[in-house]
N, C-alpha and C. Protein backbone atom coordinates (compact mmCIF):
# COMPACT_ATOMS: atom_id res chain seq x y z
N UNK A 1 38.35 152.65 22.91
CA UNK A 1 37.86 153.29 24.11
C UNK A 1 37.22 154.60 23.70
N UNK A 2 36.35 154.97 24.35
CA UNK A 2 35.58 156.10 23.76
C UNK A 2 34.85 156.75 25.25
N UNK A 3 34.75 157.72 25.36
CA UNK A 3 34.85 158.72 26.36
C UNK A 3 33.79 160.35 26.12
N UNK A 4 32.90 160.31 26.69
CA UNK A 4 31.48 161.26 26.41
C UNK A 4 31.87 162.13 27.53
N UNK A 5 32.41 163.62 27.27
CA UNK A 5 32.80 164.51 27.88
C UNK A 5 31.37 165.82 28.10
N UNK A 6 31.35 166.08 29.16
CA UNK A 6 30.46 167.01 29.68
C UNK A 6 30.80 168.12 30.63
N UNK A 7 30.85 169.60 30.21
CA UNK A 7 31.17 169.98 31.14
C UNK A 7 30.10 170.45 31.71
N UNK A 8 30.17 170.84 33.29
CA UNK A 8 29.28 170.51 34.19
C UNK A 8 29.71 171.91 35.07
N UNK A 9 28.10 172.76 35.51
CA UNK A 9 28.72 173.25 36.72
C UNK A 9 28.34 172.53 38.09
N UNK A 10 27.48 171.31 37.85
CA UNK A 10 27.43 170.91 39.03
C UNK A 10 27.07 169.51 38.74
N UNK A 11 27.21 167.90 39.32
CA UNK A 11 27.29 166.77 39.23
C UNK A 11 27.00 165.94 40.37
N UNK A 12 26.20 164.52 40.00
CA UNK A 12 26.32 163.89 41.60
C UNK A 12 26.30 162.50 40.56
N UNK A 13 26.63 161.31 41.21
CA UNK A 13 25.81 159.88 40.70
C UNK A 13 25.56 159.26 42.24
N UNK A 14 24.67 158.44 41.72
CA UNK A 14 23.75 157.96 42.85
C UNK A 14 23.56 156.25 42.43
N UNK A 15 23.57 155.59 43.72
CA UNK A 15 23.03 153.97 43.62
C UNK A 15 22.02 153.46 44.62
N UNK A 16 21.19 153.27 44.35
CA UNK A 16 20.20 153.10 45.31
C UNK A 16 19.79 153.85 45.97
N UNK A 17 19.70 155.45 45.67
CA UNK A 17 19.63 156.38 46.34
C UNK A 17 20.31 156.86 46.99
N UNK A 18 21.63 156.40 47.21
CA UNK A 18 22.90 156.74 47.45
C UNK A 18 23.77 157.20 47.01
N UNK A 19 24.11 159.12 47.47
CA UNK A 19 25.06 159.85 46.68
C UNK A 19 26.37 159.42 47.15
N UNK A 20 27.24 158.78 45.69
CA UNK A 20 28.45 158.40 45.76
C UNK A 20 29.40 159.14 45.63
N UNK A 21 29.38 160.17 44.42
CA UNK A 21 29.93 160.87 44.55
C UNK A 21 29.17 162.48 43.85
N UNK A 22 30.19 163.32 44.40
CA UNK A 22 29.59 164.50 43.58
C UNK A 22 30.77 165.51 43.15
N UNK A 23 30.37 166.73 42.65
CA UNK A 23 31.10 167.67 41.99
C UNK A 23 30.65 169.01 41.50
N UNK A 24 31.63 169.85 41.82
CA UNK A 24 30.94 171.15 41.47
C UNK A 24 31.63 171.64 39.92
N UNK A 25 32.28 172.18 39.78
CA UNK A 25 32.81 172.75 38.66
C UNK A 25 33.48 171.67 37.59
N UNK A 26 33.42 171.35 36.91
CA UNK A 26 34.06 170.48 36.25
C UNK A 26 33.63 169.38 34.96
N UNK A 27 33.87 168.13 34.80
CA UNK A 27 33.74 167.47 33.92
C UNK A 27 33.22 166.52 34.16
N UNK A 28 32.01 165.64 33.79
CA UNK A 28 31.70 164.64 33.62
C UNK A 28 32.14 163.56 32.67
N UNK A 29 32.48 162.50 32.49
CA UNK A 29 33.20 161.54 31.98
C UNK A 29 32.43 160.40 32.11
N UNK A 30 31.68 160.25 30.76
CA UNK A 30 31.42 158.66 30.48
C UNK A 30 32.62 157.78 29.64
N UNK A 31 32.76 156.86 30.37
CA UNK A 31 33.75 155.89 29.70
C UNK A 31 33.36 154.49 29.12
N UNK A 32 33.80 154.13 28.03
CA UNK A 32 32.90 152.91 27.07
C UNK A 32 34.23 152.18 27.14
N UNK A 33 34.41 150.76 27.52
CA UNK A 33 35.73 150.13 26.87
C UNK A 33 35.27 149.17 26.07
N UNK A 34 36.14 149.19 25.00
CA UNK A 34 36.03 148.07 24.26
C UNK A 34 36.76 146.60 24.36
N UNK A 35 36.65 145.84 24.12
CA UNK A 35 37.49 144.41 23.93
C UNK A 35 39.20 144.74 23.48
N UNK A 36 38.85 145.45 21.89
CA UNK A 36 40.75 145.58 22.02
C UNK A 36 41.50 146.80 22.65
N UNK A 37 40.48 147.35 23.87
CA UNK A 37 41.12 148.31 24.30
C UNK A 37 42.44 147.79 25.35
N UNK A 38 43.40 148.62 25.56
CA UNK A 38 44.67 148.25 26.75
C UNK A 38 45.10 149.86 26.96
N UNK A 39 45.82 149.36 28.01
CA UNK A 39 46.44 150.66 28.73
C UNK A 39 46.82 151.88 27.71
N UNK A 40 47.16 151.46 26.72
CA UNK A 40 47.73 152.59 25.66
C UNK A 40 46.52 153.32 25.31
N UNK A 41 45.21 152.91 25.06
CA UNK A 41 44.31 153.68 25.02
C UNK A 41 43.89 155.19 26.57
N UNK A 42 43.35 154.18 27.50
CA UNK A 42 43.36 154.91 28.54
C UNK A 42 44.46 156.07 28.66
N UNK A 43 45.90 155.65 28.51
CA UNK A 43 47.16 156.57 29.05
C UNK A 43 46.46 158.14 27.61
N UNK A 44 46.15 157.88 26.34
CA UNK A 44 45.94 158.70 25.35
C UNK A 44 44.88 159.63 25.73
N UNK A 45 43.91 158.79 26.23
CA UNK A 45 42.44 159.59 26.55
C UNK A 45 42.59 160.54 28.31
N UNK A 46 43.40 159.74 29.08
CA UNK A 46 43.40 160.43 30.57
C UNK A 46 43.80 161.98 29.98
N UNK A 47 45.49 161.70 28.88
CA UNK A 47 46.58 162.94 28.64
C UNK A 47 45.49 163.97 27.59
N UNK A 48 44.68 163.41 27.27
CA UNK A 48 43.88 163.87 26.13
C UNK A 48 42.47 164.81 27.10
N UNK A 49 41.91 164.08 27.71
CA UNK A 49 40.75 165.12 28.45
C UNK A 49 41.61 165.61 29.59
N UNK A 50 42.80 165.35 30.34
CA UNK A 50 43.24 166.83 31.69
C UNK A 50 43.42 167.93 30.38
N UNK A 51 44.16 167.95 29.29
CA UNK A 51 44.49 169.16 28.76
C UNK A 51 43.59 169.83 27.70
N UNK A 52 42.09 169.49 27.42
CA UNK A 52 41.45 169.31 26.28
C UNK A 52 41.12 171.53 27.18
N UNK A 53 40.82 172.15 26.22
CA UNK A 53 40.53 173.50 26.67
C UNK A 53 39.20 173.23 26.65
N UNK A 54 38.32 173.23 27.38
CA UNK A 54 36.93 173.38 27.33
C UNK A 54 36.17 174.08 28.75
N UNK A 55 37.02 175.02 29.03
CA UNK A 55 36.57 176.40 29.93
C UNK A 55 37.15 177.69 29.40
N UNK A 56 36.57 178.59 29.80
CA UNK A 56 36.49 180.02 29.63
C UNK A 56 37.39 180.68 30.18
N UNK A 57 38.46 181.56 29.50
CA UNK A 57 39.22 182.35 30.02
C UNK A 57 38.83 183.76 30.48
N UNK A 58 39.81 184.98 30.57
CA UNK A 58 39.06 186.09 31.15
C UNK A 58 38.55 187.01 30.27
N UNK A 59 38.88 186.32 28.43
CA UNK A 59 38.40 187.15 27.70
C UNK A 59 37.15 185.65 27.03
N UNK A 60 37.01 185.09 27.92
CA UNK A 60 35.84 184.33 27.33
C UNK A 60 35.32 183.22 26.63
N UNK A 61 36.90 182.97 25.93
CA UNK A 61 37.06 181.84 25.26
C UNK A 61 37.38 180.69 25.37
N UNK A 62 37.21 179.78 25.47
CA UNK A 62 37.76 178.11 25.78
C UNK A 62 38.59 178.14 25.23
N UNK A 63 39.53 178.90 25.66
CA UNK A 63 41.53 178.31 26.30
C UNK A 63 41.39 177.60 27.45
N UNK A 64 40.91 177.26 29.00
CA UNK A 64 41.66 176.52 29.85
C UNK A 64 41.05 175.26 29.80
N UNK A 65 42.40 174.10 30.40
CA UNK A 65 42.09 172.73 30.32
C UNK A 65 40.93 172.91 32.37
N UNK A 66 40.63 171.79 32.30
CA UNK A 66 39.97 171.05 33.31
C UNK A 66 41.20 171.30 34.84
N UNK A 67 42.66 170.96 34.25
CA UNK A 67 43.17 171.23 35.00
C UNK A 67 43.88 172.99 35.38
N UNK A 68 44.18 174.04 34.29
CA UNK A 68 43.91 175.04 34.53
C UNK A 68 42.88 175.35 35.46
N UNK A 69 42.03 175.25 35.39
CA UNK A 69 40.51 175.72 36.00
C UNK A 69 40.52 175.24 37.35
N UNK A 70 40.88 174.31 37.90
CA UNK A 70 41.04 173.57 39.01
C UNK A 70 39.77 172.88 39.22
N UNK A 71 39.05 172.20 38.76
CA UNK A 71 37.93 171.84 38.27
C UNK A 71 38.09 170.45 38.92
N UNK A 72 36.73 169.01 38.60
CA UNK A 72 37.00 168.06 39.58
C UNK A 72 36.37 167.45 38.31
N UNK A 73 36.64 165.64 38.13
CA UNK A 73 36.15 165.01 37.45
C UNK A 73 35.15 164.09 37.85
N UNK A 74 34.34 163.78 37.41
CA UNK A 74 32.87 162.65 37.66
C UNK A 74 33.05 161.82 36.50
N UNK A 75 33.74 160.09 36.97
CA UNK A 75 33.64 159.68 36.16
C UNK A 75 32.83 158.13 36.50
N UNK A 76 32.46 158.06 35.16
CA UNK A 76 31.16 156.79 35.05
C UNK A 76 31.52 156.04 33.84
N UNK A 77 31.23 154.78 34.14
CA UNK A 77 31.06 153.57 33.07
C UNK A 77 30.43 153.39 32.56
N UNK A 78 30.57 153.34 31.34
CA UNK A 78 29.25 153.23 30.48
C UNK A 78 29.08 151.89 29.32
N UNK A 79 29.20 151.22 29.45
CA UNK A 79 29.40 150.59 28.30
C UNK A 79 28.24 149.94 27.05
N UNK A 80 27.58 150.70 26.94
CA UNK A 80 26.50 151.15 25.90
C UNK A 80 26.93 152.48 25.26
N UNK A 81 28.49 152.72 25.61
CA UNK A 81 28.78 153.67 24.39
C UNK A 81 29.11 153.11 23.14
N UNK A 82 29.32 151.43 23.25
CA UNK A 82 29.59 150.87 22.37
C UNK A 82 28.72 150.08 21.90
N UNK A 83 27.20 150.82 22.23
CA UNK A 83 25.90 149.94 21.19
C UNK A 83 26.09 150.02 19.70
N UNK A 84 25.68 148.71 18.85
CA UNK A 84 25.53 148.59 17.57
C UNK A 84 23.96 148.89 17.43
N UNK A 85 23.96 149.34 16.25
CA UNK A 85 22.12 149.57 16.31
C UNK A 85 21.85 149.30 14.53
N UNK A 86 23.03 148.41 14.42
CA UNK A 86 22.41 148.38 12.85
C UNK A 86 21.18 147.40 12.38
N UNK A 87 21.03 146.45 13.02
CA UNK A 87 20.15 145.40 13.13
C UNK A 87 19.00 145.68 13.91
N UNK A 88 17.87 144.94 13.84
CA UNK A 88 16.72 145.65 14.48
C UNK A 88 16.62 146.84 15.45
N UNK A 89 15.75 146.37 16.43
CA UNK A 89 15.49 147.61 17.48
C UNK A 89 16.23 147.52 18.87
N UNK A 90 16.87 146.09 19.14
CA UNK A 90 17.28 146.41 20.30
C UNK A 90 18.59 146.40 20.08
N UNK A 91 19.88 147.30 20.70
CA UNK A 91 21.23 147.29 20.23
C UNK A 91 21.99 146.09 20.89
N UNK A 92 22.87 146.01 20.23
CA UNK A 92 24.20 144.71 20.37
C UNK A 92 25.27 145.61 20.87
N UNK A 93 25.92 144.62 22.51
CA UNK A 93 27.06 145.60 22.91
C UNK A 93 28.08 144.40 22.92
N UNK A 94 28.46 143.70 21.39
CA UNK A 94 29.17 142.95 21.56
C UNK A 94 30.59 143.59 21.43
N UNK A 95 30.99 145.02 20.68
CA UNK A 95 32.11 145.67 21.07
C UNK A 95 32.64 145.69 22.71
N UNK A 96 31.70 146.14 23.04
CA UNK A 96 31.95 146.62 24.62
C UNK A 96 32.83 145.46 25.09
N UNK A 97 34.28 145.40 26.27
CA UNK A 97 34.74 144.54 26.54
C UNK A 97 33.77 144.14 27.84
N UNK A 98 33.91 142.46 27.98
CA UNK A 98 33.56 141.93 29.15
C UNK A 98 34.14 142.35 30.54
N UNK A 99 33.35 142.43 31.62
CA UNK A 99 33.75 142.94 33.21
C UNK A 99 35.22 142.05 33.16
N UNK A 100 35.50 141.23 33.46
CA UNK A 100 36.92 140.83 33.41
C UNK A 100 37.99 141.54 32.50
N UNK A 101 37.79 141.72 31.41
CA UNK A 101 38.60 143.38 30.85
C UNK A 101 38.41 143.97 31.12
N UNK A 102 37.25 144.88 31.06
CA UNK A 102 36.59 146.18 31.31
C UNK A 102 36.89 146.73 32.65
N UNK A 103 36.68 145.97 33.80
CA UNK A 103 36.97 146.56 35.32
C UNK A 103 38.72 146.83 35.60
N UNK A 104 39.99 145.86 35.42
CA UNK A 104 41.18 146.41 34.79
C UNK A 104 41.41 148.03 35.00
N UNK A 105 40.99 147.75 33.38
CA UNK A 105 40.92 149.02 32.76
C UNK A 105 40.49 150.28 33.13
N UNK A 106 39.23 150.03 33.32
CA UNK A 106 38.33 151.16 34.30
C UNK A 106 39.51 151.39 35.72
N UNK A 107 39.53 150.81 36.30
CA UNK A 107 40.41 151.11 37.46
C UNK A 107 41.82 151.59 37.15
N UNK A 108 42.29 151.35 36.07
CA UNK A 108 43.29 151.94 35.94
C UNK A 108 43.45 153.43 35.27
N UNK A 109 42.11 153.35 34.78
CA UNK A 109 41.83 154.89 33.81
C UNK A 109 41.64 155.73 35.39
N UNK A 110 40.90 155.46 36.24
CA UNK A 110 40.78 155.72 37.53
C UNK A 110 42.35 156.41 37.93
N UNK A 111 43.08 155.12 38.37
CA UNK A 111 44.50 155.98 38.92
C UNK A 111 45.00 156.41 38.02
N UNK A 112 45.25 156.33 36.63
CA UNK A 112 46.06 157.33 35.48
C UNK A 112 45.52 158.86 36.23
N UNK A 113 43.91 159.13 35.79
CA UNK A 113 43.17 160.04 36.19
C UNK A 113 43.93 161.00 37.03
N UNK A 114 43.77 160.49 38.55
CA UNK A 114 44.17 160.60 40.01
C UNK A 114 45.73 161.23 39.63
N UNK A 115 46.37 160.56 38.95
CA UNK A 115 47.95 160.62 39.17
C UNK A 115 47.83 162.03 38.77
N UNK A 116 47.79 162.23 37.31
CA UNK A 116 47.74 162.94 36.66
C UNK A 116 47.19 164.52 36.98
N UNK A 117 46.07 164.52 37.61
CA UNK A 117 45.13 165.85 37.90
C UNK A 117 45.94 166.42 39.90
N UNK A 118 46.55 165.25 39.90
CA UNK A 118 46.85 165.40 41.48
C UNK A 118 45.97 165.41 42.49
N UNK A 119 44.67 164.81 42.39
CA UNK A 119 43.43 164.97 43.15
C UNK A 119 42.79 163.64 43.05
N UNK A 120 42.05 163.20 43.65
CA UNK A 120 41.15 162.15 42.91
C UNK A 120 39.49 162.22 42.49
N UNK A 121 39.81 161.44 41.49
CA UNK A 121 38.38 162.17 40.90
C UNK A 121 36.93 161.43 41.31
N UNK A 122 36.20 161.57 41.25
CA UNK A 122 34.81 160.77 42.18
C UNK A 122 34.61 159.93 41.10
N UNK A 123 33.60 158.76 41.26
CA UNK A 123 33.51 157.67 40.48
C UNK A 123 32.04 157.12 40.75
N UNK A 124 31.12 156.37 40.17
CA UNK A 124 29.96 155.81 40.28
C UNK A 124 30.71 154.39 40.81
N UNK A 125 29.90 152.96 40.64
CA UNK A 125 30.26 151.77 40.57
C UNK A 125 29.96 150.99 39.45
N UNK A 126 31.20 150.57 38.84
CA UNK A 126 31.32 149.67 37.60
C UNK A 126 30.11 148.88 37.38
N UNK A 127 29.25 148.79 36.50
CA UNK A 127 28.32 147.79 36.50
C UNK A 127 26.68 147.77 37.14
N UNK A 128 26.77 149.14 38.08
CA UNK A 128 25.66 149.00 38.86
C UNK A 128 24.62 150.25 38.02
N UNK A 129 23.62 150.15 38.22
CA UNK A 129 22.89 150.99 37.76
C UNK A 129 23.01 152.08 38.61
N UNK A 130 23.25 153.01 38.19
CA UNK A 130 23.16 154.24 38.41
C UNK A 130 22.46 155.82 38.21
N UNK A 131 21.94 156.67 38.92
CA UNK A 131 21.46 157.84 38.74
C UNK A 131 22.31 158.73 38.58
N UNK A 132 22.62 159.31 37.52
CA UNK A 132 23.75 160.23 37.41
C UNK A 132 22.80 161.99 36.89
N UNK A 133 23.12 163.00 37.89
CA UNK A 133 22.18 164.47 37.98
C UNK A 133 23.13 164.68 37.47
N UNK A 134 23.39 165.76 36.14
CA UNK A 134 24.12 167.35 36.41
C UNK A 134 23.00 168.33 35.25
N UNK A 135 24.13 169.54 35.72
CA UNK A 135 23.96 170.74 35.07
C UNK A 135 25.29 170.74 33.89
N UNK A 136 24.69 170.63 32.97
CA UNK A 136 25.71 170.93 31.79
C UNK A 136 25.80 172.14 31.03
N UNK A 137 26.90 172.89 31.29
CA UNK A 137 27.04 174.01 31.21
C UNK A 137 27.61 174.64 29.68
N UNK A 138 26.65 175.38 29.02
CA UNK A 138 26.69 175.66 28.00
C UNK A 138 25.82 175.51 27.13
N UNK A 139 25.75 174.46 26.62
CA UNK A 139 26.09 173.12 27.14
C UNK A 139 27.59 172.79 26.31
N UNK A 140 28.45 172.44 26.76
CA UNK A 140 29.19 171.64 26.09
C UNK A 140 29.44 170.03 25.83
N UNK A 141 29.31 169.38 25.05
CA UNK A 141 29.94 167.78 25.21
C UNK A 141 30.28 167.52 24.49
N UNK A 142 31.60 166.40 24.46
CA UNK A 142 32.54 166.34 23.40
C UNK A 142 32.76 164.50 23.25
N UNK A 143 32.81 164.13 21.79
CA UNK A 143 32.93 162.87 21.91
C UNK A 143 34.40 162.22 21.82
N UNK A 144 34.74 161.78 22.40
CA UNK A 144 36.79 161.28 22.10
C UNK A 144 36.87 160.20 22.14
N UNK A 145 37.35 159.54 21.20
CA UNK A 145 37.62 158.19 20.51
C UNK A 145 39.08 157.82 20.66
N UNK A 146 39.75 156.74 20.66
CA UNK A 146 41.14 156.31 20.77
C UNK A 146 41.08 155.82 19.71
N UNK A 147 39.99 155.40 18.69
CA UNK A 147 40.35 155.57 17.37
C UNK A 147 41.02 156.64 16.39
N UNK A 148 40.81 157.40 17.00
CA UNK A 148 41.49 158.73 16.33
C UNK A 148 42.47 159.44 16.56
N UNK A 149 43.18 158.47 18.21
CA UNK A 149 44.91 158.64 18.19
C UNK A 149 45.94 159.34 17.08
């Protein structure tokens, strides 16, 4: 499972021209699942980005987590985080798990999320194409792997 962190001072995703969700202060979250991903991944990565420090304290420095900050999450599916591109020009997402794994999962990274932050966090729709706006602030973005548990 692999997870493209952004922090954001401001966020929306959109489907059909339809704002689904949005967000002001906080984190954007692309999420990639793979085939041998399971709950043990997700539970690593939810506990892993609420506490990751990637905001500014009062002397400036990224000490506070997402949840210090009181901040909101935007999270999206992505599963072209798991393109291969070693072979010609167009990539292979045969890592990526199939919608019958993948949705599961996604929904459960969803309520881990929720439980965890005590809020719930906004979401695009699994599978659909989507317009996703922000402002990435800093910029910061961070890549997190459950390979590296």
């Amino acid at each position: 499972m692999r997870i493209v962190i952004q922090r954001v001072s401001s966020a929306s995703v959109s489907v059909s021209g339809q704002v689904l969700g949005s967000i002001g202060n906080g984190l954007v979250v692309l999420l990639g699942i793979e085939e041998t991903d399971t709950q043990k991944e997700v539970d690593w990565l939810v506990q892993k980005l609420i506490n990751m420090r990637l905001f500014a304290d009062e002397a400036g420095k990224m000490n506070k987590s997402v949840m210090d900050n009181n901040g909101e999450v935007l999270l999206i599916s992505q599963f072209t985080l798991f393109a291969d591109i070693k072979k010609g020009n167009r990539p292979s997402y045969l890592r990526a798990a199939r919608p019958e794994k993948a949705i599961p999962l996604y929904e459960y990274f969803i309520s881990k999320l929720n439980e965890r932050m005590g809020k719930p966090c906004k979401t695009g729709v699994f599978g659909a194409n989507m317009q996703v706006e922000l402002v990435n602030d800093g910029p910061v973005t961070i890549v997190a792997d459950s390979e590296n548990e």
